[in-house]
N, C-alpha and C. Protein backbone atom coordinates (compact mmCIF):
# COMPACT_ATOMS: atom_id res chain seq x y z
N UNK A 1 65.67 46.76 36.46
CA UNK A 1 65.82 48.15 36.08
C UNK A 1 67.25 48.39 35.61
N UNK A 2 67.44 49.60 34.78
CA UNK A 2 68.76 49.59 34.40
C UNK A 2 69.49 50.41 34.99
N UNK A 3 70.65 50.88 35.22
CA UNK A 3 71.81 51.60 35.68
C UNK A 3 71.78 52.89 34.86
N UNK A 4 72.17 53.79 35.38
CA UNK A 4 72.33 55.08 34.92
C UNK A 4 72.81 54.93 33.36
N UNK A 5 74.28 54.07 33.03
CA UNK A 5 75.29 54.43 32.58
C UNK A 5 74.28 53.26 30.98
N UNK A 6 73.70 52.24 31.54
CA UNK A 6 73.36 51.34 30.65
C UNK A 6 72.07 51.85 30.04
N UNK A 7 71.49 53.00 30.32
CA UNK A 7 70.64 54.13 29.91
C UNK A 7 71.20 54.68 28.65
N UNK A 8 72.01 55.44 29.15
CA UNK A 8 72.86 56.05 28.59
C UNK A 8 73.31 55.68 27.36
N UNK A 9 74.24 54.14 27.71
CA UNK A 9 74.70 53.78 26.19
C UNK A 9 74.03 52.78 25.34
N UNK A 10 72.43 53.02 25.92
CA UNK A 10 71.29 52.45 24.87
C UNK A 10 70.87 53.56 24.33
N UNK A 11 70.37 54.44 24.58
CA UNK A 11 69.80 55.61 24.30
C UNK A 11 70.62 56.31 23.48
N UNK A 12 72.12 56.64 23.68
CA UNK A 12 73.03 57.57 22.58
C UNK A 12 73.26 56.38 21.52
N UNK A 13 73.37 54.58 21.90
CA UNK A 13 74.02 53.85 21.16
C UNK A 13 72.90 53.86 19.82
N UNK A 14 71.87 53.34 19.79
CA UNK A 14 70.58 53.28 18.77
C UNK A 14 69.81 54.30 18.51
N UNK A 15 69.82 55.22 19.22
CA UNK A 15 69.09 56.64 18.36
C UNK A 15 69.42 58.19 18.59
N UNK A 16 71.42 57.40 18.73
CA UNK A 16 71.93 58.62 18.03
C UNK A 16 71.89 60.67 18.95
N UNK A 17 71.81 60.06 20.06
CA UNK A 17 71.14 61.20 20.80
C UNK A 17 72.92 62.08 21.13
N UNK A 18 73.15 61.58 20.93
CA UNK A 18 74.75 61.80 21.12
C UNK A 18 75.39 63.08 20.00
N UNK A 19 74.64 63.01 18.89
CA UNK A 19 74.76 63.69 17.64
C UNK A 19 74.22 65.26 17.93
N UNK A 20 75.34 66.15 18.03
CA UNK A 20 74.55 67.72 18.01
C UNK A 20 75.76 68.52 17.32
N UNK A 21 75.64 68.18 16.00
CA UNK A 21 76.55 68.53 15.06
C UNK A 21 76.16 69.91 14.44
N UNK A 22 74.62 70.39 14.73
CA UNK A 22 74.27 71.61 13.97
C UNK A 22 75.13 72.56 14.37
N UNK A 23 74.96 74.06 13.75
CA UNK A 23 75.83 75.03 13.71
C UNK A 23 74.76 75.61 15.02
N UNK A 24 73.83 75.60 15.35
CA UNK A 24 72.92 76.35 16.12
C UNK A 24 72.41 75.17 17.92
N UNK A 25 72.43 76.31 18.69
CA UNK A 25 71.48 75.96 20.11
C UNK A 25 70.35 74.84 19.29
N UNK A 26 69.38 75.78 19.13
CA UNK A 26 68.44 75.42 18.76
C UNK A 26 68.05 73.99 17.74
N UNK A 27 68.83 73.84 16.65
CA UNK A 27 69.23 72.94 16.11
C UNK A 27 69.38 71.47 16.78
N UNK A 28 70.34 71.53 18.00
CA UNK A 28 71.11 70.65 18.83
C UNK A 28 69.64 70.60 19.59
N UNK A 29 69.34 71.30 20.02
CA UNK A 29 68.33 70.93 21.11
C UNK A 29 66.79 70.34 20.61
N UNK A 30 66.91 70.27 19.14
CA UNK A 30 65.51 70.18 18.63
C UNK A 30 65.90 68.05 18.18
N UNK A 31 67.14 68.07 17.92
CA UNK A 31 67.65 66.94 18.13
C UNK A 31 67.34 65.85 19.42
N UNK A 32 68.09 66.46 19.65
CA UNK A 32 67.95 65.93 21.62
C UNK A 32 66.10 65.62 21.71
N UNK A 33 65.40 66.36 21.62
CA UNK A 33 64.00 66.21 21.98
C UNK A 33 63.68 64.92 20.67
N UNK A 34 63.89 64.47 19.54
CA UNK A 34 63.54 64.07 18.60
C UNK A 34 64.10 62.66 19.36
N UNK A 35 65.63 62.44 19.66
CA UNK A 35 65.85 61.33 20.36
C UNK A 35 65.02 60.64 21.69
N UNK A 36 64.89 62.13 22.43
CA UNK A 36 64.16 61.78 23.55
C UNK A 36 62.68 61.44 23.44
N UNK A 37 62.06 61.42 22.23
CA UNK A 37 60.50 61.23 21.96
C UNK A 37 60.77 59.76 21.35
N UNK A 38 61.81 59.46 20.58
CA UNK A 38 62.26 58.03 19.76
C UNK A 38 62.47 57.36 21.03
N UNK A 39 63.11 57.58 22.04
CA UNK A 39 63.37 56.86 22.80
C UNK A 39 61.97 56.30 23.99
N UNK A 40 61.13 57.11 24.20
CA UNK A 40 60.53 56.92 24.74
C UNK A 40 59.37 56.01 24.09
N UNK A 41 59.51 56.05 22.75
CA UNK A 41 58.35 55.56 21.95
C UNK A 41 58.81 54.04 21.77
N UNK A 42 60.47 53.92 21.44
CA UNK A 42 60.91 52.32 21.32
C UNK A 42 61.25 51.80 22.83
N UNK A 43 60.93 52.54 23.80
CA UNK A 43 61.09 51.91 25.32
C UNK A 43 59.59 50.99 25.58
N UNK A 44 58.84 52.35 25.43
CA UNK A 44 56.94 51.73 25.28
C UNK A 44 56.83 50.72 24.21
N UNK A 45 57.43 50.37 23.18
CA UNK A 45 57.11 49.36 22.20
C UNK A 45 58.26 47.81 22.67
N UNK A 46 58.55 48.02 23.63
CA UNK A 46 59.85 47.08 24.07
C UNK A 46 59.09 46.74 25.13
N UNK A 47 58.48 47.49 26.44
CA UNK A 47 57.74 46.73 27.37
C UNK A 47 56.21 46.72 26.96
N UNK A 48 55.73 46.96 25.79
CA UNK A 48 54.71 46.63 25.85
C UNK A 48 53.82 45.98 25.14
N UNK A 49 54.54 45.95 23.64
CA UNK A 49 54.42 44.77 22.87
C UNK A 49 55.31 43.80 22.78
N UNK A 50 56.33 43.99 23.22
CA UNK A 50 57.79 42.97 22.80
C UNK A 50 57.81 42.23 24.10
N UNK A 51 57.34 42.23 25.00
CA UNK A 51 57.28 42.00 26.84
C UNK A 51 57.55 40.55 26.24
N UNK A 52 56.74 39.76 25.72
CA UNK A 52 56.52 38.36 25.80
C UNK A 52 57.44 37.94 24.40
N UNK A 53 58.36 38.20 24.25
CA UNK A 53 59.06 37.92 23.03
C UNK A 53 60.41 38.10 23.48
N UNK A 54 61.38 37.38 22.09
CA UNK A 54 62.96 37.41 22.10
C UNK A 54 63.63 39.03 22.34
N UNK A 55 62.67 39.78 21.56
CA UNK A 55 62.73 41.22 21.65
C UNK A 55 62.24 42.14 23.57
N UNK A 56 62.34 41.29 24.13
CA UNK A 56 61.84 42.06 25.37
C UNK A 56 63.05 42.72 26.21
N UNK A 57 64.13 42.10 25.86
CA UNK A 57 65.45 42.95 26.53
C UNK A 57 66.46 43.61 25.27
N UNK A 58 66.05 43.62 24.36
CA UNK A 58 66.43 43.84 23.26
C UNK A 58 66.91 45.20 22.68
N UNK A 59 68.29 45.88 22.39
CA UNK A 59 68.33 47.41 22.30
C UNK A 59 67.69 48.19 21.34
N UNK A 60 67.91 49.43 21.29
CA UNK A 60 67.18 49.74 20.52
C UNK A 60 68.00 49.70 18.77
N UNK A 61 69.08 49.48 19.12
CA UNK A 61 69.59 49.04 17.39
C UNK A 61 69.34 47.68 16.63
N UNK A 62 68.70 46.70 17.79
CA UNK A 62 68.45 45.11 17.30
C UNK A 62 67.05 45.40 17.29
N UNK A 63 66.35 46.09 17.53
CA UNK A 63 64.66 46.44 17.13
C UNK A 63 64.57 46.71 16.27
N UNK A 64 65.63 47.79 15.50
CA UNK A 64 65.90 49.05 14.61
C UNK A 64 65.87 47.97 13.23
N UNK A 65 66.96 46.96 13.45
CA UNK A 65 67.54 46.31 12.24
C UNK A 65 66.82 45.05 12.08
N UNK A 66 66.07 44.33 13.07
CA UNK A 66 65.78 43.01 12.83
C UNK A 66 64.12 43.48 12.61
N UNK A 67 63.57 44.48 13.43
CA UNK A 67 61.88 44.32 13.59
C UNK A 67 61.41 45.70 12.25
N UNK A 68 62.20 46.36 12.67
CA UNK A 68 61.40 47.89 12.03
C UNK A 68 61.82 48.15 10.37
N UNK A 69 63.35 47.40 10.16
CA UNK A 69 63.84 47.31 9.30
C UNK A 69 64.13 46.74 8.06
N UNK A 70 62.71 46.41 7.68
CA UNK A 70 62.43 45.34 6.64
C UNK A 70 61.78 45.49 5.01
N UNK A 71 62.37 44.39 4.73
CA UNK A 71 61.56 45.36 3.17
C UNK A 71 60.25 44.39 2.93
N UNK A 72 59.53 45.23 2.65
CA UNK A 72 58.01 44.67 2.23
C UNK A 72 57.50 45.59 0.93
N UNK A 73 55.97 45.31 0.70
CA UNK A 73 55.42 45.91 -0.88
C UNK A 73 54.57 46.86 0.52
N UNK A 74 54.14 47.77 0.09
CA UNK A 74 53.14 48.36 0.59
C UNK A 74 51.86 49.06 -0.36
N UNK A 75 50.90 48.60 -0.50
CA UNK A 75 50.00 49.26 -1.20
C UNK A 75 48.54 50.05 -0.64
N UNK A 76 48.88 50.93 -1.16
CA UNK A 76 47.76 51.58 -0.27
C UNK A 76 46.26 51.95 -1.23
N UNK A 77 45.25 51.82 -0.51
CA UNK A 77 44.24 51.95 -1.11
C UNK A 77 43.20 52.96 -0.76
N UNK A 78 41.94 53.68 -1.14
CA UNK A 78 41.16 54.10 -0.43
C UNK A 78 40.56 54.39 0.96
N UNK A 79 40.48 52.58 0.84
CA UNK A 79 40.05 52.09 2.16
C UNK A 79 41.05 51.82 3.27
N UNK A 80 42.32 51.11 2.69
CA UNK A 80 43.03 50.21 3.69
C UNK A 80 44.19 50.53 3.04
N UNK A 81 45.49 49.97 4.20
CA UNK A 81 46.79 49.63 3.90
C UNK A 81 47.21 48.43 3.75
N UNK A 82 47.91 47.77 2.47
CA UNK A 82 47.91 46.42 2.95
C UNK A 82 49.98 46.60 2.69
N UNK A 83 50.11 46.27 3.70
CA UNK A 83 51.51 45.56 3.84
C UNK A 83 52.07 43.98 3.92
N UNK A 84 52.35 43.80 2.74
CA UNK A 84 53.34 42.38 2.06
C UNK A 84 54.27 42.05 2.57
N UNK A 85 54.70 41.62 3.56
CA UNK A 85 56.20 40.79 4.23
C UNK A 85 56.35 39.69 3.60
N UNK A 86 57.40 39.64 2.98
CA UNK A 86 58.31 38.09 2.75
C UNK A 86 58.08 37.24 3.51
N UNK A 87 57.82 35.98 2.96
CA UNK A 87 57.35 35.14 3.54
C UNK A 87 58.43 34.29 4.11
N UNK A 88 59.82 35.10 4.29
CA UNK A 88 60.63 33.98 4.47
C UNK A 88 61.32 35.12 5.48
N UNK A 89 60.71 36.32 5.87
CA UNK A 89 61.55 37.00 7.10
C UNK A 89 60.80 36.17 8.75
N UNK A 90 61.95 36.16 9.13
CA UNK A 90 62.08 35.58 10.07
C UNK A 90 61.31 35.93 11.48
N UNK A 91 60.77 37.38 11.73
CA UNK A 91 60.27 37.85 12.53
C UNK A 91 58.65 38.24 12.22
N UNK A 92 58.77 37.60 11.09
CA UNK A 92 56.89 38.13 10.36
C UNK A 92 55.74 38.45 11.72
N UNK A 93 56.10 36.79 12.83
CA UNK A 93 54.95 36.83 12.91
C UNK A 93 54.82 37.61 14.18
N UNK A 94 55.86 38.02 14.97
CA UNK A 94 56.72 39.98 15.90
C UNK A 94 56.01 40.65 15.56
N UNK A 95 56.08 40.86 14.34
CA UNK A 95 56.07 42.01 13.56
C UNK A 95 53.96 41.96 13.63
N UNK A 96 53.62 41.03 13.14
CA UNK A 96 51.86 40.93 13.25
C UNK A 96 51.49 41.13 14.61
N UNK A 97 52.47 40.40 15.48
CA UNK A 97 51.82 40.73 16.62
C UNK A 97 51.59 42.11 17.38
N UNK A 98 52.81 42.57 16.99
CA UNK A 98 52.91 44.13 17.39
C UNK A 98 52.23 45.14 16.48
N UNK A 99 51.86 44.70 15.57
CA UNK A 99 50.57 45.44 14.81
C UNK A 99 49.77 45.67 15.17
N UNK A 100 48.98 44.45 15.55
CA UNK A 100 47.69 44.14 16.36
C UNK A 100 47.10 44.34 17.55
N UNK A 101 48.92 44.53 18.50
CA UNK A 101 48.41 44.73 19.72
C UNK A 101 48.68 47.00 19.21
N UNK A 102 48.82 47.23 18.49
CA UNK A 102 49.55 48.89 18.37
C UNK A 102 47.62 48.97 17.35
N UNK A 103 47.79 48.09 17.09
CA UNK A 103 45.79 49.07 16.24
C UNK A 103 45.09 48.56 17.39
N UNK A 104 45.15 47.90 18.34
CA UNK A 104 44.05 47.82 19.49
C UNK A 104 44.03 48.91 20.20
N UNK A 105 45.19 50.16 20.58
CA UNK A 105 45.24 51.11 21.44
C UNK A 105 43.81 51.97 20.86
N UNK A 106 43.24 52.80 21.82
CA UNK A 106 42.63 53.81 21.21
C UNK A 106 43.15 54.74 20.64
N UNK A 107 42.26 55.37 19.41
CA UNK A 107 42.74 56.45 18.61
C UNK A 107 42.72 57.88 18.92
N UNK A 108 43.65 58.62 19.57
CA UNK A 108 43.02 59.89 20.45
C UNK A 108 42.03 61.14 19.56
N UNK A 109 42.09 61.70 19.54
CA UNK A 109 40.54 62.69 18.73
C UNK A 109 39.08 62.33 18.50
């Protein structure tokens, strides 16, 4: 488990929660909730697809830049999405796995 402080400077370090530059309350605080939903969403994608991978202790700025941050073709169709990864990025097959295990969840509605 982590320490208060190592919370802290994962959470402000990679998504920025630290930032409440608007002129308004409201502004700042609509921030804060946007970090705190990012954060909770790349915590759940860290223990629960990444568990068994290099990515399982991994912050959220080395998720950001090595897994989420990639260039591919994307074409979309009627039916389907098909997404093209380079065949020479290094995390392709992370990246499939955490696809696969993220379209197995159920779909809520």
């Amino acid at each position: 488990m982590w320490s208060d402080q190592e919370f802290i400077d994962w959470a402000s370090g990679g998504l920025h929660s630290d930032r409440t530059s608007t002129h308004t309350f409201e502004g700042n605080q609509l921030r804060l909730w946007f970090a705190s939903i990012a954060y909770i969403l790349m915590n759940a994608l860290r223990e629960q697809c990444l568990a068994k991978t290099e990515f399982k202790n991994a912050t959220v700025e080395t998720i950001r830049t090595k897994l989420l941050k990639l260039g591919a073709v994307i074409t979309i169709s009627k039916r389907r999405v098909v997404i093209a990864i380079s065949s020479a990025c290094p995390y392709k097959e992370i990246f499939s796995m955490v696809y696969k295990y993220l379209s197995q969840l159920p779909c809520p509605g």
